[in-house]
PDB file of N, CA and C in Angstrom:
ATOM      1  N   UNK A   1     149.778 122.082  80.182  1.00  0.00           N
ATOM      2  CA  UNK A   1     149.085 121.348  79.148  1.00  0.00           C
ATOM      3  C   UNK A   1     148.044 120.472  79.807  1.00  0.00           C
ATOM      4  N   UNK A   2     146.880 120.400  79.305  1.00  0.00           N
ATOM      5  CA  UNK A   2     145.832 119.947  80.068  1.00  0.00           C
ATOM      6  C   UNK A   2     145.006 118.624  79.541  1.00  0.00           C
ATOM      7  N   UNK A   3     145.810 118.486  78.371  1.00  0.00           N
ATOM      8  CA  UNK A   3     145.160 117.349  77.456  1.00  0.00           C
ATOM      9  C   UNK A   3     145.693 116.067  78.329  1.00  0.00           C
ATOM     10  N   UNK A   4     145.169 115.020  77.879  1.00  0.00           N
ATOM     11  CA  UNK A   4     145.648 113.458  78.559  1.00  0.00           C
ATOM     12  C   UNK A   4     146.516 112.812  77.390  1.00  0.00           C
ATOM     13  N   UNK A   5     147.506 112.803  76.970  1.00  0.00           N
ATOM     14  CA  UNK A   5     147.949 111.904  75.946  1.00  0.00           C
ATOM     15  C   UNK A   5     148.236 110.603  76.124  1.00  0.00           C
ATOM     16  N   UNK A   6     148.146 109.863  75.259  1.00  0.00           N
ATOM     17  CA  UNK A   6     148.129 108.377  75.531  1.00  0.00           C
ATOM     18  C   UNK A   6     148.668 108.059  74.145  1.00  0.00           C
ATOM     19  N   UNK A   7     150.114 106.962  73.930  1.00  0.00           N
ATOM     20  CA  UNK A   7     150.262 106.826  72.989  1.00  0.00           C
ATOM     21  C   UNK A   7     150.677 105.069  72.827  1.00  0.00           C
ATOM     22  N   UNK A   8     149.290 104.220  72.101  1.00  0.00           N
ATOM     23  CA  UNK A   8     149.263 103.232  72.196  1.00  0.00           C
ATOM     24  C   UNK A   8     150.277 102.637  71.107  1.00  0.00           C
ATOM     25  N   UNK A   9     151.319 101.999  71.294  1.00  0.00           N
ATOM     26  CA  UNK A   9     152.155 101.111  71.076  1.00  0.00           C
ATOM     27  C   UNK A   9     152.645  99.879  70.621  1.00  0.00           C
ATOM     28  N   UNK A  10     153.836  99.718  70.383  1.00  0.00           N
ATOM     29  CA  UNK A  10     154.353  98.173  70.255  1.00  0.00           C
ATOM     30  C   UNK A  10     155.660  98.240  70.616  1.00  0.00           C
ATOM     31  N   UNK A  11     156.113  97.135  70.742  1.00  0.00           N
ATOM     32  CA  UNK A  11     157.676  96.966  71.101  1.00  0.00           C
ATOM     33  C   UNK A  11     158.688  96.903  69.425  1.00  0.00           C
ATOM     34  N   UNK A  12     158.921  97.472  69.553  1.00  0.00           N
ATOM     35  CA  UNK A  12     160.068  97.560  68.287  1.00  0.00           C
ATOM     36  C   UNK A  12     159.728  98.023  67.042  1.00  0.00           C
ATOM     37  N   UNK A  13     158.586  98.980  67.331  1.00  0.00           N
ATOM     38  CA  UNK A  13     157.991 100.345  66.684  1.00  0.00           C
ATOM     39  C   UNK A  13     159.058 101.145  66.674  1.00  0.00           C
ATOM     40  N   UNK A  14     159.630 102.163  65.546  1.00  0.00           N
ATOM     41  CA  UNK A  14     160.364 102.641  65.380  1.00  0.00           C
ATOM     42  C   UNK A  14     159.579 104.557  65.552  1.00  0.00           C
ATOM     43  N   UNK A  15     158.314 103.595  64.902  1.00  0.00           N
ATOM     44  CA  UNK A  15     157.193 105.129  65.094  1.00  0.00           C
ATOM     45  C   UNK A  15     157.286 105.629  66.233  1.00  0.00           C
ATOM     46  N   UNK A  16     156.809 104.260  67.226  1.00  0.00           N
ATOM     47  CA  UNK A  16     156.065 104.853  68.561  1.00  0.00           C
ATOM     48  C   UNK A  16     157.510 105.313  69.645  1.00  0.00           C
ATOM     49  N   UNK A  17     158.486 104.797  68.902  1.00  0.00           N
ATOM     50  CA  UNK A  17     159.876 105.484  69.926  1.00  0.00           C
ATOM     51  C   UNK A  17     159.904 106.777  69.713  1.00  0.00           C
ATOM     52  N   UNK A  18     159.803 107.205  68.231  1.00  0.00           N
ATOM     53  CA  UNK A  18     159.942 108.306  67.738  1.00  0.00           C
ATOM     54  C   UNK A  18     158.695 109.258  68.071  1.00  0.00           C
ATOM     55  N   UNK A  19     158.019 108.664  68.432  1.00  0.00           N
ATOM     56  CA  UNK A  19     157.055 109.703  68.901  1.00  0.00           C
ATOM     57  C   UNK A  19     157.022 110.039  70.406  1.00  0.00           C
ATOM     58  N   UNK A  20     157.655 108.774  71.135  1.00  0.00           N
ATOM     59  CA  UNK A  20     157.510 109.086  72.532  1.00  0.00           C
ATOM     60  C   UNK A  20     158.861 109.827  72.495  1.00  0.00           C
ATOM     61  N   UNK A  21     159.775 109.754  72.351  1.00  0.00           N
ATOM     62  CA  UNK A  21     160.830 110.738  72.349  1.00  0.00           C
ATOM     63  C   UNK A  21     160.387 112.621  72.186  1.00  0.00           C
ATOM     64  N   UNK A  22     159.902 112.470  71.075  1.00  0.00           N
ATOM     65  CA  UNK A  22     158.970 113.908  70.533  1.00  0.00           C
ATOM     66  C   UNK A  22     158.220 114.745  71.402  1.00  0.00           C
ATOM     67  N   UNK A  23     157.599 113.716  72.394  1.00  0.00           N
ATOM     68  CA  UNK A  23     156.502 114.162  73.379  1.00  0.00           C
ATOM     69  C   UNK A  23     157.321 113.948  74.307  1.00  0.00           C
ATOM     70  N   UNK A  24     158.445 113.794  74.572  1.00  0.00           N
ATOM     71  CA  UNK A  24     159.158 114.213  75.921  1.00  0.00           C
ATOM     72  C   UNK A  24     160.538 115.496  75.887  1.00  0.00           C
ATOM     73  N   UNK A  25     160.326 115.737  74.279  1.00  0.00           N
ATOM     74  CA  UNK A  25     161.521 116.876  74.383  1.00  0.00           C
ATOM     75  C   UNK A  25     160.337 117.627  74.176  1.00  0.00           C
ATOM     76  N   UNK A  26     159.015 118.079  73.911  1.00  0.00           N
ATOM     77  CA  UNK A  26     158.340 118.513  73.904  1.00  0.00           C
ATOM     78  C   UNK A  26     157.286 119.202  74.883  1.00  0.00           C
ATOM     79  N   UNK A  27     158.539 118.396  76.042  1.00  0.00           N
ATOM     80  CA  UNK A  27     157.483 118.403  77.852  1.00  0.00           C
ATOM     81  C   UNK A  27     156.007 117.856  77.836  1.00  0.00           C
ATOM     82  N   UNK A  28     155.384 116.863  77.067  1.00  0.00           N
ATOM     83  CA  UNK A  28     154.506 116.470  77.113  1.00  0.00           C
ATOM     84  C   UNK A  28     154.124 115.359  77.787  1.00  0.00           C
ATOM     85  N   UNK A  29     153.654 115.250  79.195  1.00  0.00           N
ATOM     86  CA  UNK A  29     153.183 114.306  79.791  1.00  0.00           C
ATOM     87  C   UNK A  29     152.208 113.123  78.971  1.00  0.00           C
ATOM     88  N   UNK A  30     152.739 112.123  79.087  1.00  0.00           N
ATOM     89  CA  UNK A  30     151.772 111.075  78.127  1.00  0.00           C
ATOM     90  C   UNK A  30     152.144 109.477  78.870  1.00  0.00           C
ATOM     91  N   UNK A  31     151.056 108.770  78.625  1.00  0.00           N
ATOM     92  CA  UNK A  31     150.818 107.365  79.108  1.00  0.00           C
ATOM     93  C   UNK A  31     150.879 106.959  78.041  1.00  0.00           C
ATOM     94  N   UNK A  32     152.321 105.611  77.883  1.00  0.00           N
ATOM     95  CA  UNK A  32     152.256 104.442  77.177  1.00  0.00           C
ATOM     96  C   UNK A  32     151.295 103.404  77.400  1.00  0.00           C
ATOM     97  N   UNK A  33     150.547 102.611  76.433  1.00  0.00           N
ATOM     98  CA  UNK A  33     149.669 102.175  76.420  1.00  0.00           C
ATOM     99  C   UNK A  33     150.653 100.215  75.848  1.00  0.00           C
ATOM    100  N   UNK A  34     151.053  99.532  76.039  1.00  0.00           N
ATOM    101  CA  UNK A  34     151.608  98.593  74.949  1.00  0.00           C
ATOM    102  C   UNK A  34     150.525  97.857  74.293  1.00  0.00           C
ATOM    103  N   UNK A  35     150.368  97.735  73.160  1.00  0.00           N
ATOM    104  CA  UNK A  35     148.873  97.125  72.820  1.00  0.00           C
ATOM    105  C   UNK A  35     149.978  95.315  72.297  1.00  0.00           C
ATOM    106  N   UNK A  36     150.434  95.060  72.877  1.00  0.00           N
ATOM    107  CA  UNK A  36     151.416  93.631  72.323  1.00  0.00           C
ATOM    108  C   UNK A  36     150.574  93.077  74.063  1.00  0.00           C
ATOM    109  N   UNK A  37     150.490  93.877  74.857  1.00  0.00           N
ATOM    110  CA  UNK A  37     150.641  93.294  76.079  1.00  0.00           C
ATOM    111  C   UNK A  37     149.108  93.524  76.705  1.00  0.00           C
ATOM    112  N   UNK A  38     147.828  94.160  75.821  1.00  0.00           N
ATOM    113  CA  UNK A  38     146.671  94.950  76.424  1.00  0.00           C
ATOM    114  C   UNK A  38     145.563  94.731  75.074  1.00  0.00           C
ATOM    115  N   UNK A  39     145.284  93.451  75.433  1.00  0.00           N
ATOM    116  CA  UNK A  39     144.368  92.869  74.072  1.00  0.00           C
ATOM    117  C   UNK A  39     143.341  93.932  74.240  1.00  0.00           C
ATOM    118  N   UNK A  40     142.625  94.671  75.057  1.00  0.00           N
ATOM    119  CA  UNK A  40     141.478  95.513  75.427  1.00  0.00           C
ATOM    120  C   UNK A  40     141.904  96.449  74.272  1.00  0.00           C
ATOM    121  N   UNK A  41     143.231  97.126  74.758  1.00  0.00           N
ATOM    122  CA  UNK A  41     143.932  98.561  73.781  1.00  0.00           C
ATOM    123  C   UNK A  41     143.442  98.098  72.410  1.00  0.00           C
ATOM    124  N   UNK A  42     143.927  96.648  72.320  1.00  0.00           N
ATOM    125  CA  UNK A  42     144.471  96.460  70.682  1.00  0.00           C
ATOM    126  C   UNK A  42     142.536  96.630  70.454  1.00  0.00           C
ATOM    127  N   UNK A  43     142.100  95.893  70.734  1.00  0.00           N
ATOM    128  CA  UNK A  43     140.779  95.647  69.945  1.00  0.00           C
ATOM    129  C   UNK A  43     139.980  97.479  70.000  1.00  0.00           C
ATOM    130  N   UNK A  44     140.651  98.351  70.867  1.00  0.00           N
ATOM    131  CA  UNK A  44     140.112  99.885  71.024  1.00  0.00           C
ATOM    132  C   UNK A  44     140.565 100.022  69.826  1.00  0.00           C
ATOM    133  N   UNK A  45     141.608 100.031  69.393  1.00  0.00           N
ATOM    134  CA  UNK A  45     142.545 100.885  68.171  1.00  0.00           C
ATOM    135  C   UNK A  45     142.035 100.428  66.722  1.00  0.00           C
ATOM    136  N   UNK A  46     141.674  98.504  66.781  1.00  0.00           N
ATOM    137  CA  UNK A  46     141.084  98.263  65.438  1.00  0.00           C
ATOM    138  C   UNK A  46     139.898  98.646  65.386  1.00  0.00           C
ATOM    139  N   UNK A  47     139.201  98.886  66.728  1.00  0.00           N
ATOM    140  CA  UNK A  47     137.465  99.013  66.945  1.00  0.00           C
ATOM    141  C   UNK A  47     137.380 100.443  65.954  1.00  0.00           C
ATOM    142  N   UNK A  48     138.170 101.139  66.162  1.00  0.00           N
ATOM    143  CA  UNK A  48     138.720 102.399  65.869  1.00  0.00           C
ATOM    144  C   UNK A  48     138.466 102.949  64.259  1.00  0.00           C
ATOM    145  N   UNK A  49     139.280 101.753  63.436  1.00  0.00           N
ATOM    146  CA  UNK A  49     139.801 101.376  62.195  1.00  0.00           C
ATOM    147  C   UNK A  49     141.457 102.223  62.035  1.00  0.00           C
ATOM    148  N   UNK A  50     141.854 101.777  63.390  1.00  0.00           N
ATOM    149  CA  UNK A  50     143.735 102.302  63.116  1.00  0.00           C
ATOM    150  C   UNK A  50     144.384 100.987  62.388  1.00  0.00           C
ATOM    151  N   UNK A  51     145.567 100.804  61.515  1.00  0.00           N
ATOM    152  CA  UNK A  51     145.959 100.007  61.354  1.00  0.00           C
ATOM    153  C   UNK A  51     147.897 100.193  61.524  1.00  0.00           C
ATOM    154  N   UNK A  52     148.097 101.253  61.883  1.00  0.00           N
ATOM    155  CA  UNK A  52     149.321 101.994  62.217  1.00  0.00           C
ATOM    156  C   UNK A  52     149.673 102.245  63.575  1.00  0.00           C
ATOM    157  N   UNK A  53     150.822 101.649  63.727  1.00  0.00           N
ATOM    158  CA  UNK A  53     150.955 101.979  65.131  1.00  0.00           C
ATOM    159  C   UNK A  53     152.445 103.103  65.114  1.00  0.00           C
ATOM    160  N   UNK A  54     152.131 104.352  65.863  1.00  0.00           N
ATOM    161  CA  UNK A  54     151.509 104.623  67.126  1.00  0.00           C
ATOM    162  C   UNK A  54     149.631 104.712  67.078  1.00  0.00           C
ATOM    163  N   UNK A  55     149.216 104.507  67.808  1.00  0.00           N
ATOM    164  CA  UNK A  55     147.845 105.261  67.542  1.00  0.00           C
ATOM    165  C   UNK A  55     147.864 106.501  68.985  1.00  0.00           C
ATOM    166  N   UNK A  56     147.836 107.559  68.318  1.00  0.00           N
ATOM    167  CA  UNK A  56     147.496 108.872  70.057  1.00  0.00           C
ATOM    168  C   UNK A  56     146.763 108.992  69.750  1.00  0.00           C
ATOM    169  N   UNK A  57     146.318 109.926  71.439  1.00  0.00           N
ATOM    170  CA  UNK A  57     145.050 110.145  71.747  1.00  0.00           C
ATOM    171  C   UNK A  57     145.567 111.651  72.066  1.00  0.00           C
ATOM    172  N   UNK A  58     144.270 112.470  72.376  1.00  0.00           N
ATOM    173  CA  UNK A  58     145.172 113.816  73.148  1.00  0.00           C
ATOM    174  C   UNK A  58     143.663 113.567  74.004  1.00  0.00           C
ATOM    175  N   UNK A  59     142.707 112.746  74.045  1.00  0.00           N
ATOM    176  CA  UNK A  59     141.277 112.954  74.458  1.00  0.00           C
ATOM    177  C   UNK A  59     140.234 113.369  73.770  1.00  0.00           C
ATOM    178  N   UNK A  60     140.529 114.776  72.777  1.00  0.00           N
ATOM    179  CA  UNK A  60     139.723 114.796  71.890  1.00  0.00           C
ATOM    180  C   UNK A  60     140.177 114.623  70.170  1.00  0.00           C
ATOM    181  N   UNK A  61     141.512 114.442  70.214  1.00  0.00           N
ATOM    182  CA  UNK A  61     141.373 114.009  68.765  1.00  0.00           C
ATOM    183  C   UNK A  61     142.550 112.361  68.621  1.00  0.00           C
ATOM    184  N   UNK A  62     142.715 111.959  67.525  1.00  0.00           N
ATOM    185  CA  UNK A  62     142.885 110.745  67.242  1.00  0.00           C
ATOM    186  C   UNK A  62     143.951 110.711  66.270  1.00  0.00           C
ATOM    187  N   UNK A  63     145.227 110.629  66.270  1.00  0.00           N
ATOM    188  CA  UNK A  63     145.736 109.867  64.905  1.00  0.00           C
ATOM    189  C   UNK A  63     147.022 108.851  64.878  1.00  0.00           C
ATOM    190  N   UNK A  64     147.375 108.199  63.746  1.00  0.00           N
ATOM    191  CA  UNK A  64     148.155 107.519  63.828  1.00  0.00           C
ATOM    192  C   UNK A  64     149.843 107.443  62.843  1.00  0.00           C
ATOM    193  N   UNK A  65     150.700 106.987  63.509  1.00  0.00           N
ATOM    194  CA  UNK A  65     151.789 107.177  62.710  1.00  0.00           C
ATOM    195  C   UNK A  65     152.908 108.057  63.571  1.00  0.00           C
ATOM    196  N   UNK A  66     154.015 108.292  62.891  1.00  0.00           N
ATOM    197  CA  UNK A  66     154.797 109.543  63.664  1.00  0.00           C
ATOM    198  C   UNK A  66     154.146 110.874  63.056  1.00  0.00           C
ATOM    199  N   UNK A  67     153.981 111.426  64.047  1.00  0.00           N
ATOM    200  CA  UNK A  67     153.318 112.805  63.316  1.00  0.00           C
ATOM    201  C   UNK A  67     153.948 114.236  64.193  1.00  0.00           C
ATOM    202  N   UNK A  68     155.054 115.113  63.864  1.00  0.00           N
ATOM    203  CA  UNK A  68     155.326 115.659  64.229  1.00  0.00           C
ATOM    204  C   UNK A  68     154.700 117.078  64.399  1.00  0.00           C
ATOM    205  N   UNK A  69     153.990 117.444  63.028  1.00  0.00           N
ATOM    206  CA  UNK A  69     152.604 118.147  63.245  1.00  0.00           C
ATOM    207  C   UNK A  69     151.928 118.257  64.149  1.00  0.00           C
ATOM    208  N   UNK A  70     151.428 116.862  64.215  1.00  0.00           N
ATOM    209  CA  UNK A  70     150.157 116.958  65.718  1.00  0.00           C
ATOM    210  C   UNK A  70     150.982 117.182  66.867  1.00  0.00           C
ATOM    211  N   UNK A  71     152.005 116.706  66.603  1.00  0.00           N
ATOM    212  CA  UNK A  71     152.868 116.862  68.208  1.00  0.00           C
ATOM    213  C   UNK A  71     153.050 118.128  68.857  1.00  0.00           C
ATOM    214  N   UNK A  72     153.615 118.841  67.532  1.00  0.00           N
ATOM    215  CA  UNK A  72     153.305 120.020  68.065  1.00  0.00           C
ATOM    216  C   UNK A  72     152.175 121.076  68.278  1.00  0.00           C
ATOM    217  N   UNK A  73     151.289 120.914  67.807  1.00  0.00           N
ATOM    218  CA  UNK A  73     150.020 121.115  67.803  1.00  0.00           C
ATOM    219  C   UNK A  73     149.490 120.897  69.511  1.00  0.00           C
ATOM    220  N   UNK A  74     149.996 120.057  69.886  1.00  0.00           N
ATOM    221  CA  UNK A  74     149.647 119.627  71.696  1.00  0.00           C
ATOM    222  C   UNK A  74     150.428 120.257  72.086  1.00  0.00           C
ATOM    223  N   UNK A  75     151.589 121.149  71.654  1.00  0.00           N
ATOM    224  CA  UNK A  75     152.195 121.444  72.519  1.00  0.00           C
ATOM    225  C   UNK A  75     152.148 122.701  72.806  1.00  0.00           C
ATOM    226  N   UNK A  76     150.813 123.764  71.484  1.00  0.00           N
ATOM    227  CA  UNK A  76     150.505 124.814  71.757  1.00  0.00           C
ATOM    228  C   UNK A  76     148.977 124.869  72.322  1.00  0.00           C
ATOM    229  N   UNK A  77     148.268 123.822  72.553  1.00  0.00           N
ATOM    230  CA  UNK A  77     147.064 123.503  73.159  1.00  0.00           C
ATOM    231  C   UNK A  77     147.547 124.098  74.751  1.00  0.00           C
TER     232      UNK A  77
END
């Protein structure tokens, strides 16, 4: 898999557990991002207009929430 995933965060997100879980039974290499701890992230994600956290990245596309769809979707990329 050749994409970069990045899945920007919070602490006691129920989403972003559930999604990083997803992308690791999924074998998907991905960088946590914590946006509680990375004012830069946070102001990327509202710059954005996300208001949901998780917000991923795969590099070229964008979305937010648990999304098991897209997940797998990266995992046939």
């Amino acid at each position: 898999m050749g994409a970069h995933v990045v899945v920007y965060g919070r602490a006691g997100c129920e989403a972003c557990r559930a999604t990083e879980r997803a992308l690791q039974r999924a074998g998907v290499e991905f960088e946590v991002v914590d946006l509680d701890r990375n004012p830069a992230a946070l102001r990327l994600v509202q710059a954005l207009e996300f208001t949901t956290a998780p917000v991923v990245t795969t590099g070229r596309e964008w979305w937010s929430g648990f999304r098991p769809d897209r997940i797998k979707a990266v995992t046939k990329a």
